[in-house]
Protein backbone atom coordinates (compact mmCIF):
# COMPACT_ATOMS: atom_id res chain seq x y z
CA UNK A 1 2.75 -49.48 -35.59
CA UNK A 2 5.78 -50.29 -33.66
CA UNK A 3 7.65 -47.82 -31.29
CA UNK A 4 11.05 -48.69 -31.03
CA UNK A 5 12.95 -45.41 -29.29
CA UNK A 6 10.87 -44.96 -26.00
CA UNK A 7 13.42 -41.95 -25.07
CA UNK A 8 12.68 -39.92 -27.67
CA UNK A 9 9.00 -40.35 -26.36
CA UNK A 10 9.19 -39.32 -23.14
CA UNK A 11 11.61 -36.43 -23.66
CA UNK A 12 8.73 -35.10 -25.77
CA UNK A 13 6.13 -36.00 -22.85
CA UNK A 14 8.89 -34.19 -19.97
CA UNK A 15 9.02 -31.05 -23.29
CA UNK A 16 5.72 -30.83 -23.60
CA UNK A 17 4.19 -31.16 -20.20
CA UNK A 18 7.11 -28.04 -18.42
CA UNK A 19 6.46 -25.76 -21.17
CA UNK A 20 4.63 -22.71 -20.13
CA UNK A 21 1.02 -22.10 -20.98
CA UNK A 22 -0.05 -19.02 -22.21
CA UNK A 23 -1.83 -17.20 -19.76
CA UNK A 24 -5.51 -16.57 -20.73
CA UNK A 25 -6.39 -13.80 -22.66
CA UNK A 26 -8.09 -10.78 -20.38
CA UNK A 27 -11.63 -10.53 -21.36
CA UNK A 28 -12.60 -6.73 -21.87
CA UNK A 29 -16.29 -7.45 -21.07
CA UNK A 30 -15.82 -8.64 -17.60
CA UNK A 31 -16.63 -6.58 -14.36
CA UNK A 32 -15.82 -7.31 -10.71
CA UNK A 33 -17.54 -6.10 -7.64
CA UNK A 34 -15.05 -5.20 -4.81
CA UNK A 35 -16.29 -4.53 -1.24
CA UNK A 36 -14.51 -3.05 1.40
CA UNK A 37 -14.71 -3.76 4.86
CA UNK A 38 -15.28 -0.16 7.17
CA UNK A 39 -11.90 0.04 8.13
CA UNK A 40 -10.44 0.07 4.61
CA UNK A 41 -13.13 2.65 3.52
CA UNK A 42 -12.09 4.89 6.85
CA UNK A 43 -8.54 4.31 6.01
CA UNK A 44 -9.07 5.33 2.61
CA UNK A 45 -11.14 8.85 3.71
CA UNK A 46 -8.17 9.28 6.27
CA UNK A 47 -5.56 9.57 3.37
CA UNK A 48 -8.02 11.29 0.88
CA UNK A 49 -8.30 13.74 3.89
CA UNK A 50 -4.47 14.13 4.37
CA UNK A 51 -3.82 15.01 0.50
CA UNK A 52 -6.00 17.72 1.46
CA UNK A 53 -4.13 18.70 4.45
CA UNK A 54 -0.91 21.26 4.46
CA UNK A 55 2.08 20.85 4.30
CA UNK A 56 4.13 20.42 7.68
CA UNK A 57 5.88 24.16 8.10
CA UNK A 58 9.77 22.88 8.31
CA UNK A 59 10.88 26.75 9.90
CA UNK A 60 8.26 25.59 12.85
CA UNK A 61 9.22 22.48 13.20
CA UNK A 62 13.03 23.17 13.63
CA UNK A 63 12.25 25.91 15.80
CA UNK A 64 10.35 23.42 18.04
CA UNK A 65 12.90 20.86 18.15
CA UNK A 66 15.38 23.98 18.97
CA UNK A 67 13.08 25.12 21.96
CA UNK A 68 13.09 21.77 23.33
CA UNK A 69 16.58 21.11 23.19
CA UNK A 70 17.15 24.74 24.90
CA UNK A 71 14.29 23.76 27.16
CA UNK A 72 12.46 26.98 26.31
CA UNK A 73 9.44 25.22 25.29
CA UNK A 74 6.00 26.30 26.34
CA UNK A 75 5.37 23.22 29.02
CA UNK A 76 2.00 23.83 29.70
CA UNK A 77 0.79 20.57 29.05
CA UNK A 78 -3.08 21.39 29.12
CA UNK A 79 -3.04 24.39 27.12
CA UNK A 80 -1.18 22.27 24.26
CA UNK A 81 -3.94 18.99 24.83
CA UNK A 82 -7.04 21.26 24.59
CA UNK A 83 -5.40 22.88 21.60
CA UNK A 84 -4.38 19.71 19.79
CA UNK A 85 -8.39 18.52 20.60
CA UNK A 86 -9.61 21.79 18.63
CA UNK A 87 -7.83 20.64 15.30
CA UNK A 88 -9.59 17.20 15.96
């Protein structure tokens, strides 16, 4: 046999060898184990948590931003720690 158009031949090789491969098929039976390091499973508690948590109240939080622009805002500073450590 005698190959006489060697451009034709490796257009087909250059055709052939960029075409995309079908990606392999997805096999149904196969399982993965996953672990998570601590801080991704107490991240992921954290935001289960805060689903659970309500809502911010919008009428107390502008009336907050308004008593601190007026400067009428309670400013005692310990009461407000000790009672941000209770909801902790």
């Amino acid at each position: 046999m005698k190959v006489t158009d060697l451009n034709r031949l490796a257009t087909l090789a250059q055709a052939t060898s960029t075409a995309k491969k079908p990606a392999p098929k997805a096999r149904s039976d196969t399982t993965c184990d996953v672990k998570l390091s601590s801080l991704a499973t107490w991240l992921a508690e954290l935001r289960s948590e805060a689903k659970t948590e309500p809502e911010a109240r919008s009428a107390d939080i502008a009336r907050a931003r308004s008593d601190i622009e007026t400067g009428t805002l309670d400013q005692d500073l310990d009461a407000a720690v000790d009672a941000l450590l209770l909801e902790i």
